[in-house]
N, C-alpha and C. Protein backbone atom coordinates (compact mmCIF):
# COMPACT_ATOMS: atom_id res chain seq x y z
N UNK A 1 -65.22 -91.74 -51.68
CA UNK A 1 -64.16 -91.15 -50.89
C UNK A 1 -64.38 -89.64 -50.71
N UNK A 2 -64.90 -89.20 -51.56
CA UNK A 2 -65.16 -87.50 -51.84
C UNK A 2 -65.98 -87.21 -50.57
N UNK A 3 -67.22 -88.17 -50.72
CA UNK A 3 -68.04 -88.07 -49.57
C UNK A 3 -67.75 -88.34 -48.43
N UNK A 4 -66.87 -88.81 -48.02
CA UNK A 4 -66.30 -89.32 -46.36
C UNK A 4 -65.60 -87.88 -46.20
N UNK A 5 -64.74 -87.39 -46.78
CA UNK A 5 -64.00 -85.75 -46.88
C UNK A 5 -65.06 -84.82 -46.70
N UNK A 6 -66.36 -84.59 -47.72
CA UNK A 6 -66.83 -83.48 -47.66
C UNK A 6 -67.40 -83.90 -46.34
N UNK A 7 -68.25 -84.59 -45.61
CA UNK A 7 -68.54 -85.30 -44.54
C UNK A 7 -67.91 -84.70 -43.39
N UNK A 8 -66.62 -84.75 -43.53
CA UNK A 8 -66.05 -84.85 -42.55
C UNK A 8 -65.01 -83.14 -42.54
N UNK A 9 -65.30 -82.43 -43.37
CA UNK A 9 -64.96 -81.09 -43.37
C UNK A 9 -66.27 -80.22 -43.16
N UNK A 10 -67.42 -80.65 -43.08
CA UNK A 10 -68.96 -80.06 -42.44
C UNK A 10 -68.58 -80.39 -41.03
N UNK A 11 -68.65 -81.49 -40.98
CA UNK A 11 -68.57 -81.68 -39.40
C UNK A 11 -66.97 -81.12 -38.72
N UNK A 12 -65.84 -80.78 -39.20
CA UNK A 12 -64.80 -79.99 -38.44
C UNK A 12 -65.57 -78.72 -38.78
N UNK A 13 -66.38 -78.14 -39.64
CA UNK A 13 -66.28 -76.80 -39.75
C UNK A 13 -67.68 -76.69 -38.66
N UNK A 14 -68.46 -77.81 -38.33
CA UNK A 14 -69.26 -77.12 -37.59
C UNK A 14 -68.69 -77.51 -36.17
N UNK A 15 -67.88 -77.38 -35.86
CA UNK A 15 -67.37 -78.05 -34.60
C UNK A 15 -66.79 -76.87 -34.29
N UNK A 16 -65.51 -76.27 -34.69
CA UNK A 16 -64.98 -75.14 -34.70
C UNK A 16 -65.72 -73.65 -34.70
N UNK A 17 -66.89 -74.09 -35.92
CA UNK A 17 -68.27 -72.62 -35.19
C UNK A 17 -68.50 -72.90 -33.76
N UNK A 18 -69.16 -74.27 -33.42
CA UNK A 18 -69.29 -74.05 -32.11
C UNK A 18 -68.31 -73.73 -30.78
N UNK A 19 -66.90 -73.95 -31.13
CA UNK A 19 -65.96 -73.27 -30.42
C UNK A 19 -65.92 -72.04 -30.48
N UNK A 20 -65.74 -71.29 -31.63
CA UNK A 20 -65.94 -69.98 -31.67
C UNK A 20 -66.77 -69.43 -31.31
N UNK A 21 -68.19 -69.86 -30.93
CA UNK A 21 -69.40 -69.25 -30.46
C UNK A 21 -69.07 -69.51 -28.48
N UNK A 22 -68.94 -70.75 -28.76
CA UNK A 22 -68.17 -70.01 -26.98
C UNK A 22 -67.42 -69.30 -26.70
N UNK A 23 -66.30 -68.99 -27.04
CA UNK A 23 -65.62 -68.02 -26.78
C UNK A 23 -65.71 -66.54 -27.15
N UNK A 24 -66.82 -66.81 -28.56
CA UNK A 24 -67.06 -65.20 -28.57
C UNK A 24 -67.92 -64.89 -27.41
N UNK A 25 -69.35 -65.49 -27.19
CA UNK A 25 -70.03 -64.60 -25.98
C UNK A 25 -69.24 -64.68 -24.74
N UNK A 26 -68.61 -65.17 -24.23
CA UNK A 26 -67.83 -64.84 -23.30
C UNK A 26 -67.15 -62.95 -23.40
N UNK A 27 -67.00 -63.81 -24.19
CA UNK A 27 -65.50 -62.24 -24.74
C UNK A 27 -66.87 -61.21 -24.91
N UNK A 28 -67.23 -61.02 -25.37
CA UNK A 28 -68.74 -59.61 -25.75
C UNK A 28 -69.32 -59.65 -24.64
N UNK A 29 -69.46 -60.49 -23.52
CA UNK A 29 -69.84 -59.87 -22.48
C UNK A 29 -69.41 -59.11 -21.76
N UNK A 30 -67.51 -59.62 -21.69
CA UNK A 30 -66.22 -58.92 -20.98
C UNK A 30 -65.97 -57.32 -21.47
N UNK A 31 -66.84 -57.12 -22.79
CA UNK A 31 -66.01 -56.12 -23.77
C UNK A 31 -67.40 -55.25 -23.07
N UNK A 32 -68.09 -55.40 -23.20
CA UNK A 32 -69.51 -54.48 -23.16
C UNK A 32 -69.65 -54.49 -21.23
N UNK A 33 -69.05 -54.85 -20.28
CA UNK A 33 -69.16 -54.91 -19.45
C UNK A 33 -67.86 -53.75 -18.94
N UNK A 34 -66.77 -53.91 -19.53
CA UNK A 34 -65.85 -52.88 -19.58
C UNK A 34 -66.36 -51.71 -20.31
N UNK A 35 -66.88 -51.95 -21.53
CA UNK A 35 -67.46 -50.53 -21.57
C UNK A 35 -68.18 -49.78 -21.14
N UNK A 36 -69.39 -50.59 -20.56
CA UNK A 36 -70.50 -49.78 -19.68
C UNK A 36 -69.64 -49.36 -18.39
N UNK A 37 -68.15 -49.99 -17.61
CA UNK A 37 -68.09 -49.17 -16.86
C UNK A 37 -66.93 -48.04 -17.10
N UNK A 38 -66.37 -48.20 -18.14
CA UNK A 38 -65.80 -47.07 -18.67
C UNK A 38 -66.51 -45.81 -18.51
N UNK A 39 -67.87 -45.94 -19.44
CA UNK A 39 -68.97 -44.91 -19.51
C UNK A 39 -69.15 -44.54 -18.13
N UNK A 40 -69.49 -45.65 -16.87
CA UNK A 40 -69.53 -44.58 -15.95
C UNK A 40 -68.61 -44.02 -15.64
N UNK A 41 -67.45 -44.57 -15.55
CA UNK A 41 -66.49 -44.00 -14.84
C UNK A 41 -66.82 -42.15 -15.52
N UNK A 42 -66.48 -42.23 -16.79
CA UNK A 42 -66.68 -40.67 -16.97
C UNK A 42 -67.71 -39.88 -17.03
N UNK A 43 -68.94 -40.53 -16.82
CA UNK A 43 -69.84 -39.77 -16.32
C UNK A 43 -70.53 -39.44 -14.71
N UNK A 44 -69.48 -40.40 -14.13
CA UNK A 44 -68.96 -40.06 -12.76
C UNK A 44 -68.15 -38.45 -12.25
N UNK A 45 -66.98 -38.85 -13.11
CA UNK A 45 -65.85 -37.70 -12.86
C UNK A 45 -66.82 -36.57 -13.71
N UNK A 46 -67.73 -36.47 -14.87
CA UNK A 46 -68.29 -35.13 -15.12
C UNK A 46 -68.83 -34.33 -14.40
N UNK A 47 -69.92 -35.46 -13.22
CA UNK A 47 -70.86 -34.79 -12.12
C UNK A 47 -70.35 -34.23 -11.08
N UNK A 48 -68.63 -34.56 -11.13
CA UNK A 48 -67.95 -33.93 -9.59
C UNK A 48 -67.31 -32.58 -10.10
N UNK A 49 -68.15 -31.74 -9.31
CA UNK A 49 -67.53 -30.17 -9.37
C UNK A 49 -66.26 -30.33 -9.34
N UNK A 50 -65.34 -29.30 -10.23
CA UNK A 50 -63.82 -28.96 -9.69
C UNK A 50 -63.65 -28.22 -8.92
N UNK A 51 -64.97 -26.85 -8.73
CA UNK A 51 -64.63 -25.81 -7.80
C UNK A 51 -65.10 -25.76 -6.76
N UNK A 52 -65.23 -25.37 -5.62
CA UNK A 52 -66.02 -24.94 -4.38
C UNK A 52 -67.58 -24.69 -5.02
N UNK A 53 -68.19 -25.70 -4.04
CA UNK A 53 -69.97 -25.34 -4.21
C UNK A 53 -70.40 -24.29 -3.59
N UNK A 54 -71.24 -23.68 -4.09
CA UNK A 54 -71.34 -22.34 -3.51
C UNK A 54 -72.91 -22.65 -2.55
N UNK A 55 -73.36 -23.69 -2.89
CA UNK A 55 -73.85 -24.00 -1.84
C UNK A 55 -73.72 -25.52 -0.69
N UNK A 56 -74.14 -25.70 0.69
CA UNK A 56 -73.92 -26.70 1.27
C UNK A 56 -75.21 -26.97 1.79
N UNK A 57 -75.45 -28.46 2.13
CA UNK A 57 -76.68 -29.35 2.86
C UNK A 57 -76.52 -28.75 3.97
C-alpha cells in the first residue's frame, strides 16, 4: 500500500513540475520582454535633448 502512495505522490509531484514549468517560461519571457522595453524606453527619453540644438541638418 505504501508503494501505490509513494507511486503515486512522484507522479502528482512530477505532474505539477511540469505545470509549473509551463507557466513559468511563459511568465520570464513576459517579465524580460517588459524589461528590455522599459530599458529602452529610458534610454530613449536620455538621447532626447531638453534644450534647443544648437545645431540643425
Amino acid at each position: 500500500m505504501t508503494d501505490i502512495i509513494a507511486n503515486g505522490y512522484r507522479g502528482a509531484s512530477f505532474m505539477l513540475g511540469m505545470a509549473f514549468d509551463r507557466l513559468l517560461l511563459p511568465a520570464a519571457i513576459i517579465v524580460a520582454l517588459l524589461g528590455a522595453y522599459l530599458i529602452g524606453v529610458q534610454l530613449a527619453e536620455m538621447g532626447i535633448p531638453s534644450g534647443p540644438v544648437p545645431y540643425q541638418l
